[in-house]
Protein backbone atom coordinates (compact mmCIF):
# COMPACT_ATOMS: atom_id res chain seq x y z
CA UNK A 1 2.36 -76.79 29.18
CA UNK A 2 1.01 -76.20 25.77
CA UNK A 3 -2.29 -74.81 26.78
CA UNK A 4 0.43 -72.27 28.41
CA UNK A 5 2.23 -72.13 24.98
CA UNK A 6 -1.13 -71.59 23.10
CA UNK A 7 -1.49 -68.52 25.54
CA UNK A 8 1.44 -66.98 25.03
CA UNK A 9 1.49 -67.67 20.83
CA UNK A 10 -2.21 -66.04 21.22
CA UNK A 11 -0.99 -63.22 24.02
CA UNK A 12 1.99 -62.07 21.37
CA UNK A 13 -0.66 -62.42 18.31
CA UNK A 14 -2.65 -59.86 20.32
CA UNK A 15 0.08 -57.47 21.30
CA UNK A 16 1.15 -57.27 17.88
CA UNK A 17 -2.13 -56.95 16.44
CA UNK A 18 -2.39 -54.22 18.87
CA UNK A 19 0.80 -52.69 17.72
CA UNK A 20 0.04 -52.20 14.45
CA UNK A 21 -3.12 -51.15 15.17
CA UNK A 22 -1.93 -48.66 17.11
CA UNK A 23 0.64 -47.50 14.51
CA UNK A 24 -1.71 -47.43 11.54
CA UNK A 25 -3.53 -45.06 14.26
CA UNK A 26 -0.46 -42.86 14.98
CA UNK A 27 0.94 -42.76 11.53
CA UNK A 28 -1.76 -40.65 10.17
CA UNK A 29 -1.31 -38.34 12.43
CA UNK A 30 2.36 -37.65 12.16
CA UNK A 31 1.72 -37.38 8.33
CA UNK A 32 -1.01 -34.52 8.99
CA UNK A 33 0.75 -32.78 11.30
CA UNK A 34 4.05 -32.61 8.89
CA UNK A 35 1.73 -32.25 6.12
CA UNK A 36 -0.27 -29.22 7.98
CA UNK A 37 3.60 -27.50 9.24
CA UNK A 38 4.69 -27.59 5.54
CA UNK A 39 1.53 -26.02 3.99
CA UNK A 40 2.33 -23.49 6.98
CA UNK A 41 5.30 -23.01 6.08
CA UNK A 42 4.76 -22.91 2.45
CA UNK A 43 1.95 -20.36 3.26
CA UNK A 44 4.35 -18.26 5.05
CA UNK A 45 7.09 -18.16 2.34
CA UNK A 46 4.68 -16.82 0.14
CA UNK A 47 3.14 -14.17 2.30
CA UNK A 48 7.00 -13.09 2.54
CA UNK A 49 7.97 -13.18 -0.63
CA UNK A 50 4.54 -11.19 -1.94
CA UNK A 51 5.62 -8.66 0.83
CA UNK A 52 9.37 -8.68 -0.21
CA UNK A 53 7.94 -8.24 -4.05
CA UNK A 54 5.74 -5.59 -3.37
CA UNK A 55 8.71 -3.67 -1.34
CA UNK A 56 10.83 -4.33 -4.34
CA UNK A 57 8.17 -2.66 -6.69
CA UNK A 58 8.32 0.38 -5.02
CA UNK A 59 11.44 0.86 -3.76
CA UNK A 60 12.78 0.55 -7.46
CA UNK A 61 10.51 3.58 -8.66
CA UNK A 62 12.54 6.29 -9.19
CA UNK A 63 11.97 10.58 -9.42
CA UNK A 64 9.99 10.93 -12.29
CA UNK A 65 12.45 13.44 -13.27
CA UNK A 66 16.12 14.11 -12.18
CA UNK A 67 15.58 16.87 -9.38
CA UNK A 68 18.54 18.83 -7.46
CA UNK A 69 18.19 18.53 -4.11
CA UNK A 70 17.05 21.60 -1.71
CA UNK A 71 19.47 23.15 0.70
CA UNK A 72 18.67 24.72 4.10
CA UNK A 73 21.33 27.55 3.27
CA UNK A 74 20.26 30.04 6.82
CA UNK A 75 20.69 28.93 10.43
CA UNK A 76 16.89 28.41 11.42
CA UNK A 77 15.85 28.96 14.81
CA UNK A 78 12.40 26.79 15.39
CA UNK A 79 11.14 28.53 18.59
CA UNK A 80 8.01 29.20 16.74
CA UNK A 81 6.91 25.45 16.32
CA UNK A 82 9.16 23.11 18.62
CA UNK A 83 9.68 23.89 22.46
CA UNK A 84 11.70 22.11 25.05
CA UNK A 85 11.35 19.83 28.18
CA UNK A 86 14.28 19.05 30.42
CA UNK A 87 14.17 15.85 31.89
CA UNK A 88 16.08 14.99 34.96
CA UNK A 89 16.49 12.49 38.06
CA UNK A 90 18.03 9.17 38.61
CA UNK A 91 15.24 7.14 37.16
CA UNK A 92 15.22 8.69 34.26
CA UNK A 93 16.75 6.56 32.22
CA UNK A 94 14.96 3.69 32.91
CA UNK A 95 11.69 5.62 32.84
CA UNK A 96 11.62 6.89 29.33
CA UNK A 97 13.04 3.74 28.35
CA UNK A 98 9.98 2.27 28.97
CA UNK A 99 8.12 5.20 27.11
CA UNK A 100 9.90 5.76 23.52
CA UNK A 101 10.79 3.55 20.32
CA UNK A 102 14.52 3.90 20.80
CA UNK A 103 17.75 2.91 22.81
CA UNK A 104 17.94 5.78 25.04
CA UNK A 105 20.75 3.62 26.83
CA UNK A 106 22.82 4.67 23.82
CA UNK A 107 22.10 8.34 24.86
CA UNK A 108 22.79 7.85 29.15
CA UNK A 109 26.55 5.93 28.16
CA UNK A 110 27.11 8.88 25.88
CA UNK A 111 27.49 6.96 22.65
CA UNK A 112 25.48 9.38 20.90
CA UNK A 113 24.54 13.07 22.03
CA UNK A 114 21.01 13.03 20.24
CA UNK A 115 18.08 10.30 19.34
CA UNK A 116 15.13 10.39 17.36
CA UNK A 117 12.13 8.46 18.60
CA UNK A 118 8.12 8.66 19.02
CA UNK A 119 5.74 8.08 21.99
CA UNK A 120 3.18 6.04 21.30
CA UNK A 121 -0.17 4.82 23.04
CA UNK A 122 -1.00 1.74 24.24
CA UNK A 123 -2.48 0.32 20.54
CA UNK A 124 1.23 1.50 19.54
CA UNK A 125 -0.20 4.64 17.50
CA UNK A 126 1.70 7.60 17.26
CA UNK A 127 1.70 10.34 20.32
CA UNK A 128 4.40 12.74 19.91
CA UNK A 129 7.54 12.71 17.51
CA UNK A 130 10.60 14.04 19.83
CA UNK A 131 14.51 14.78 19.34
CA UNK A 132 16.24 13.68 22.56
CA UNK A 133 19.66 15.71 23.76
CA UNK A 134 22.24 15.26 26.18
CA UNK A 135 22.26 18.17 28.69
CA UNK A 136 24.34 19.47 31.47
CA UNK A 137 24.21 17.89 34.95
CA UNK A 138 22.92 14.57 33.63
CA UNK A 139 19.84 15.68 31.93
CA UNK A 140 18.03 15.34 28.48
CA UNK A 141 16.29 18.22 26.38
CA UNK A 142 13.53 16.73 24.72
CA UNK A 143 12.73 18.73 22.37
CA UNK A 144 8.97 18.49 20.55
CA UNK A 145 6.19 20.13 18.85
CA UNK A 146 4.75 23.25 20.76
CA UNK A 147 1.55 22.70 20.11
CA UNK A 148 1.58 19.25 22.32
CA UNK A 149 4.18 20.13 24.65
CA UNK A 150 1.83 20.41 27.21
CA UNK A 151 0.15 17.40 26.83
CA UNK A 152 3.67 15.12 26.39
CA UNK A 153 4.24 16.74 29.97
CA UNK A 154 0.71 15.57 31.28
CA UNK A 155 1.10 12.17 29.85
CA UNK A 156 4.87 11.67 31.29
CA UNK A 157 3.58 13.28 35.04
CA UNK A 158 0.81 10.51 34.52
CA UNK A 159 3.14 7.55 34.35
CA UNK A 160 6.16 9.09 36.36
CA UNK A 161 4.16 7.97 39.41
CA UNK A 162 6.87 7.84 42.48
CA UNK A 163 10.04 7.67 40.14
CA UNK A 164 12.63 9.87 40.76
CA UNK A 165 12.44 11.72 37.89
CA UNK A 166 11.92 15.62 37.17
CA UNK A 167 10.48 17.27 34.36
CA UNK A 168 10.67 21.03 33.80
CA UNK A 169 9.41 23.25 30.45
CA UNK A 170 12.36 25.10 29.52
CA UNK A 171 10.80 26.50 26.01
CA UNK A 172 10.86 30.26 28.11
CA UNK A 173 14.95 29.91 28.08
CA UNK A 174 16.14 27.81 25.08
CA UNK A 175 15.22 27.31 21.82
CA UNK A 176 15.42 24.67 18.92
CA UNK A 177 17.50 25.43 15.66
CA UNK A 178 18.99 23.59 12.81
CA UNK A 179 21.40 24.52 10.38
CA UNK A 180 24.74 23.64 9.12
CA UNK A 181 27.83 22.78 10.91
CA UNK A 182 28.61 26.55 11.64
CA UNK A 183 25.79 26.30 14.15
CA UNK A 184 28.44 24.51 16.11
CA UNK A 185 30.87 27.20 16.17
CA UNK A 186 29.34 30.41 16.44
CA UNK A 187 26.29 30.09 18.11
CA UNK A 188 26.70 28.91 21.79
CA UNK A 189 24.73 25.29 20.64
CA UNK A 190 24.42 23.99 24.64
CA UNK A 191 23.41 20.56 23.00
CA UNK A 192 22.55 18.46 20.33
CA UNK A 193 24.72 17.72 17.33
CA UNK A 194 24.21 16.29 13.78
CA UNK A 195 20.68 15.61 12.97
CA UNK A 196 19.28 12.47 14.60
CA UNK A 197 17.45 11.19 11.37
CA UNK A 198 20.36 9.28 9.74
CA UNK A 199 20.10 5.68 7.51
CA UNK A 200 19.37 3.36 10.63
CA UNK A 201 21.76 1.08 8.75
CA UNK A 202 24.97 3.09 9.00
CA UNK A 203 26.99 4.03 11.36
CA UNK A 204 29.85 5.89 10.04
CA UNK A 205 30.58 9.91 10.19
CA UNK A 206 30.51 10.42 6.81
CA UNK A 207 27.07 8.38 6.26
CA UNK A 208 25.75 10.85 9.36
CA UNK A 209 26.27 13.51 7.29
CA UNK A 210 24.21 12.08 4.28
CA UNK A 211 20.38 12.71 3.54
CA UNK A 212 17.98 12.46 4.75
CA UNK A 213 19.11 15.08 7.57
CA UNK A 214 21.27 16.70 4.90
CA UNK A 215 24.80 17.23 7.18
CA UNK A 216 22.26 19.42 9.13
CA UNK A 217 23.40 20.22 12.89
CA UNK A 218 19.83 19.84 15.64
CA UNK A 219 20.14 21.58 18.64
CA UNK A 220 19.30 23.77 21.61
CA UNK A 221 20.52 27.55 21.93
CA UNK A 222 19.27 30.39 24.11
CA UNK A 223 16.05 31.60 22.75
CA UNK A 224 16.95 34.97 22.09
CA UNK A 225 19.73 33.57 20.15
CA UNK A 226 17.53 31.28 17.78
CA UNK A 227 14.80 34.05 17.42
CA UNK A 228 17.75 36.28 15.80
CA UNK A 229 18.64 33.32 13.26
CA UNK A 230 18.33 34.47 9.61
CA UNK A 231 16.14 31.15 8.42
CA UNK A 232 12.75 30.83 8.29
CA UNK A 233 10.44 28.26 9.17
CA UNK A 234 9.07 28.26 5.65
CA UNK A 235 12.35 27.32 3.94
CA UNK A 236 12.85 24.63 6.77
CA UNK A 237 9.49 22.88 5.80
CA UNK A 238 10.51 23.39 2.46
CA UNK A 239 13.27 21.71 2.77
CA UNK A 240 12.13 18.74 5.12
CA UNK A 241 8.95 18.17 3.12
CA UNK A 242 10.67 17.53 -0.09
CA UNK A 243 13.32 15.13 1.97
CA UNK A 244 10.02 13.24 2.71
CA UNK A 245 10.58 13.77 6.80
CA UNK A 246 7.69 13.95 9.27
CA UNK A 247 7.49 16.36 12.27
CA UNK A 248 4.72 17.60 14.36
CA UNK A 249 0.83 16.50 14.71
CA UNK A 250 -0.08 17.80 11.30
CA UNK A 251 2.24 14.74 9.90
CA UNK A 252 2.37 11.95 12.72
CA UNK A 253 -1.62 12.42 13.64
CA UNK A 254 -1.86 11.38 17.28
CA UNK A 255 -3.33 8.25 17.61
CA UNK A 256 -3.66 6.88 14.27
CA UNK A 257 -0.42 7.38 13.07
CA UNK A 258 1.60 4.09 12.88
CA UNK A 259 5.53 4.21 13.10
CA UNK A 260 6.78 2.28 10.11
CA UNK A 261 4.27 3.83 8.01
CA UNK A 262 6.07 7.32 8.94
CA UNK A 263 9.41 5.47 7.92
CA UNK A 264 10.70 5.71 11.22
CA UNK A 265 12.62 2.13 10.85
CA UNK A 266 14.65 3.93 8.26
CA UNK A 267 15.20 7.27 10.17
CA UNK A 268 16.76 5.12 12.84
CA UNK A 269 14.20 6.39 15.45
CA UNK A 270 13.16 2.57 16.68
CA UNK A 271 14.94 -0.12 17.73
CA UNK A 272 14.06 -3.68 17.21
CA UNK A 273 16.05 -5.29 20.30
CA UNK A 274 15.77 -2.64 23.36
CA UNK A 275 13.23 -4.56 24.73
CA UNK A 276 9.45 -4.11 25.38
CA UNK A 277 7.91 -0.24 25.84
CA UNK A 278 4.79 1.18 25.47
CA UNK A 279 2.92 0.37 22.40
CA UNK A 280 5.78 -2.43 20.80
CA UNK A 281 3.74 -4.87 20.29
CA UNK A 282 2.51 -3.72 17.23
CA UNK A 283 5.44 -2.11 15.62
CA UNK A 284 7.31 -5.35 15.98
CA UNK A 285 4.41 -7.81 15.11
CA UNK A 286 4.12 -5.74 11.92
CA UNK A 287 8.47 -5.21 11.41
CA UNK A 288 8.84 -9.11 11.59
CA UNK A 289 5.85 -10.17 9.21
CA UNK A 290 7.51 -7.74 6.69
CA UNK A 291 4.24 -5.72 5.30
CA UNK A 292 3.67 -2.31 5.63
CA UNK A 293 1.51 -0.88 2.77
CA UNK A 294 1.83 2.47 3.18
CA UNK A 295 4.44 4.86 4.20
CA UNK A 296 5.26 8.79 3.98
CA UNK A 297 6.75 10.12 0.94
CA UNK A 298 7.56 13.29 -1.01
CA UNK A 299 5.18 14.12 -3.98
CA UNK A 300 5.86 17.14 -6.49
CA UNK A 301 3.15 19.19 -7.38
CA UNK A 302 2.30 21.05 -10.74
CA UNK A 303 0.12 23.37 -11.84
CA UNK A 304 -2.32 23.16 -14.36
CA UNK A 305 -1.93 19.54 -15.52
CA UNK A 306 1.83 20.26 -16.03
CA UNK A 307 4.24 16.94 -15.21
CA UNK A 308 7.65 16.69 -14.79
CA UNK A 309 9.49 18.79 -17.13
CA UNK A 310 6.80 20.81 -18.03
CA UNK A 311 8.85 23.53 -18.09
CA UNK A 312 7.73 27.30 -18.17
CA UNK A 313 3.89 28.22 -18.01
CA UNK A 314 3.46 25.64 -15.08
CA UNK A 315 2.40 28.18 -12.89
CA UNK A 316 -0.31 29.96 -14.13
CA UNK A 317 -3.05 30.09 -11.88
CA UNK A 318 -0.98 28.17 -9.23
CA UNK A 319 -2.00 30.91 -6.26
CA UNK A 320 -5.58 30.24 -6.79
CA UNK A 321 -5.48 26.76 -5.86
CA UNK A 322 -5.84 25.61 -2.06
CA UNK A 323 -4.42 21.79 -1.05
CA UNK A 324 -5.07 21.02 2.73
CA UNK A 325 -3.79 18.28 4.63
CA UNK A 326 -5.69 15.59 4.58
CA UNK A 327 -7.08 16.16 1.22
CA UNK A 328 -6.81 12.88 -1.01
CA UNK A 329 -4.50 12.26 -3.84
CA UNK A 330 -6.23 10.24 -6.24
CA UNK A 331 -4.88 7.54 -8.90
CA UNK A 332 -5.88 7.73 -12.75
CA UNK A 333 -8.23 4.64 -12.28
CA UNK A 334 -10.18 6.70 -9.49
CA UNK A 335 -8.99 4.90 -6.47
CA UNK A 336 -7.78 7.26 -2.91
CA UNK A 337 -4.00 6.20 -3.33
CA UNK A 338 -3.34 7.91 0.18
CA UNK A 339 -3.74 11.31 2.27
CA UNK A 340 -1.83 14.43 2.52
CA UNK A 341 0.01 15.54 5.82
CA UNK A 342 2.02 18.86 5.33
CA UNK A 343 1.86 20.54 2.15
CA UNK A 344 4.56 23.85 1.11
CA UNK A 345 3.36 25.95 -1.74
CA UNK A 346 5.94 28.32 -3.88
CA UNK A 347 4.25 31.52 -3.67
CA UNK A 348 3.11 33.30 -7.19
CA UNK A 349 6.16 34.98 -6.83
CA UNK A 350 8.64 32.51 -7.56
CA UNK A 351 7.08 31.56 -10.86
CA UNK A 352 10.25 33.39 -13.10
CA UNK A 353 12.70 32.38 -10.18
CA UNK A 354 14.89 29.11 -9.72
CA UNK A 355 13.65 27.94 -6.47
CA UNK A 356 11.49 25.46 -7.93
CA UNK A 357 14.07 23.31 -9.20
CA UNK A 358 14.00 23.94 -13.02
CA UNK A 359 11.45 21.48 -13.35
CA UNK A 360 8.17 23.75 -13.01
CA UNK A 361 7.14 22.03 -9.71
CA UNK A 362 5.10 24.64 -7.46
CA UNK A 363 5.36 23.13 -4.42
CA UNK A 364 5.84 19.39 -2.28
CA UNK A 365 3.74 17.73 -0.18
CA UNK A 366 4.33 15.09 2.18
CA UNK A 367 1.66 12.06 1.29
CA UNK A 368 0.76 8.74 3.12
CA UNK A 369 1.47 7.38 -0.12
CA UNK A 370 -0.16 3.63 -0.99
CA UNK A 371 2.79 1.66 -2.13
CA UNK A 372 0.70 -0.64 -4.28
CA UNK A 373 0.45 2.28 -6.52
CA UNK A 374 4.26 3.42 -7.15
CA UNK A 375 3.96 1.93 -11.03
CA UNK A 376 1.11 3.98 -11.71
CA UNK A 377 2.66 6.04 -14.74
CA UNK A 378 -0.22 8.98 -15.01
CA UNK A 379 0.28 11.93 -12.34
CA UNK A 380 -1.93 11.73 -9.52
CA UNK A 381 -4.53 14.17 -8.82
CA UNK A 382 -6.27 15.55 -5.72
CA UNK A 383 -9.62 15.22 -4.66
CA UNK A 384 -10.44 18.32 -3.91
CA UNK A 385 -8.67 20.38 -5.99
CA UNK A 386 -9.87 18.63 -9.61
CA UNK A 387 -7.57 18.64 -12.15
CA UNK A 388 -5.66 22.18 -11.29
CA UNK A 389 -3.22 20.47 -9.59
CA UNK A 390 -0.93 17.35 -10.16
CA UNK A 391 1.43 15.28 -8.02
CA UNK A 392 4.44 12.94 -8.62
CA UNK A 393 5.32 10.77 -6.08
CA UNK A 394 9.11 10.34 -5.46
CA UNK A 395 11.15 7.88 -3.95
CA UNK A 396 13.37 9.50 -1.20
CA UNK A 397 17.37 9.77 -1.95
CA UNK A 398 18.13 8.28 1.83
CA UNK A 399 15.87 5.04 1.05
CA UNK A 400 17.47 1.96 1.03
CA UNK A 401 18.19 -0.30 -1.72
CA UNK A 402 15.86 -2.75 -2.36
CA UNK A 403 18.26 -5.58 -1.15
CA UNK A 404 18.56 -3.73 2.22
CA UNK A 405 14.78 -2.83 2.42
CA UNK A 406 13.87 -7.10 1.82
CA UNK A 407 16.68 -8.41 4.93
């Protein structure tokens, strides 16, 4: 009996010896693995918050100078650089769903009569920047830039496979205009509506009618109808360019372009919870971590050194001097502070007229602007056109506040 006793005493010695072995052993662990979660977590608060700062840097740069605002005054017919492709069939919806940033469920229940939304490619680079309309008998006019028309059809036929879907270029009998409300009224508009390109954070009327889109009506009308509009294309990019808005290959390059760095999240054109599509991976990977370094805006450009409020003499010379897109626009340190996309020049004409503002701008260009560089307080200049040319970057009027920008 007690060499039975002595076992057990020794048997109870070892289990607890064992025990506490075991829990010195698992103790350590626990502690590294909180220990390594909270550094992660620490890590990631600060990656946030330097992205949230950085946001808040440049979204609180204002105009350099108090500007009025253009206006698109002329109905504009747009047959000249947009054409049309009408999109049809059962599956369509659930086919182009697949294809495009947006909620083109929104557009099948008939919440809304037009979207704006890219393609992209499989790396989630831009393809082709489109305005989507409600149609008769069920369809959608898509309409998009001329130039790649053609190949948006090719690259649709190419994933259409057996889907009952039908796609048909209809650029021969309709045409693309935008304009003011009146458009509406008194010139047969067979679809479209209010410009797609409205604050992705409202929803009201009114706030549809506020920049960037301007209260500007985007539609369809017969061609010969939008060939006989008074606008021209010029004062359209005119006006687009200085709202900082994108269109066409010159601006969203195919296959490099990347969607938040063309603001799209604020033009409403993608949504964050339709669900996967082609290319999403990367434009929500880089919407949730909160860091996008560069993005499109508008940049004033003056003549001859001259700033903002430089007055009269700006000008001189101003028709001699040749900015390209793609050209660089380059910081006072030195430094490439981003590229340009479309660029509208006043012409040597306008020097003694008002359509530069008042503020002796000759021109706006739309720049892939570095944000890290909003605070610089020199003007930028332009790589290849020295010193004869200078450029203010400007923060767009239908930005968000800084508070919206950092949820």
């Amino acid at each position: 009996m007690k060499t039975f006793q002595f076992l057990l005493r020794r048997g109870a010695a070892a289990t607890s010896a064992c025990v506490a072995v075991a829990g010195q052993s698992t103790l350590p662990r626990v502690a590294l693995a909180a220990r390594a979660a909270a550094t992660t977590s620490q890590h990631r608060s600060m990656f946030l918050n330097s992205a949230a700062e950085a946001n808040r840097r440049a979204f609180s740069t204002s105009a350099a100078a108090a500007q009025v605002p253009p206006e698109l005054e002329l109905p504009t017919g747009l047959t000249s650089t947009r054409g049309l492709l009408a999109i049809g069939g059962e599956a369509k919806t659930d086919f182009i769903q697949g294809m495009v940033t947006n909620d083109v469920t929104r557009l099948a229940s008939g919440e809304v009569n037009s979207l704006y939304c890219l393609f992209l490619d499989a790396k989630g680079r831009t393809m082709f920047d489109v305005h989507i309309h409600n149609w008769i008998d069920g369809k959608w006019l898509v309409d998009c830039d001329i130039g790649v028309l053609p190949d948006l059809h090719k690259h649709l036929k190419k994933f259409r496979l057996r889907k009952k879907v039908t796609l048909e270029d209809v650029s021969d009998e309709y045409g693309v205009c935008t304009g003011n409300d009146a458009l509406l009224e008194h010139h047969g508009l067979v679809a479209g509506g209010i410009d797609a390109r409205v604050h992705p954070l409202t929803a009201s009327v009114e706030a549809a009618a506020a920049p960037p889109s301007g209260g500007l009506v985007r539609g369809v009308v017969a061609k010969e109808v939008a060939e006989a509009l008074p606008g021209t294309v010029e004062a359209y990019n005119y006006f687009r360019v200085w709202h900082g808005l994108g269109e066409g290959p010159t601006d969203y390059h195919p296959g490099k372009a990347l969607p938040l760095e063309c603001n799209l999240d604020y033009l409403g054109g993608v949504s964050f919870s339709k669900g996967c599509y082609l290319g999403q991976e990367l434009t929500a990977r880089t919407h949730h971590t909160g860091v996008v370094r560069k993005r499109f805006l508008p940049v004033d450009l003056y003549s001859n050194g001259a700033g903002a409020g430089a007055g009269d003499g700006a000008g001189d010379g101003a028709g001699t001097v040749t900015l390209e897109p793609g050209d660089s626009i380059v910081a006072s340190s030195g430094k490439a502070a981003g590229r340009v996309r479309s660029v509208v020049m006043h012409s040597s004409d306008d020097d003694d007229d008002d359509d530069d503002g008042g503020d002796g701008s000759k021109g706006c260009a739309l720049v892939l602007f570095r944000l890290s560089f909003m605070e610089d307080a020199e003007p930028f200049t332009f790589k290849n056109a020295g010193q004869s040319i200078t450029g203010v970057p400007r923060r767009p009027l239908w930005w968000p506040d800084a508070e919206v920008a950092e949820k």
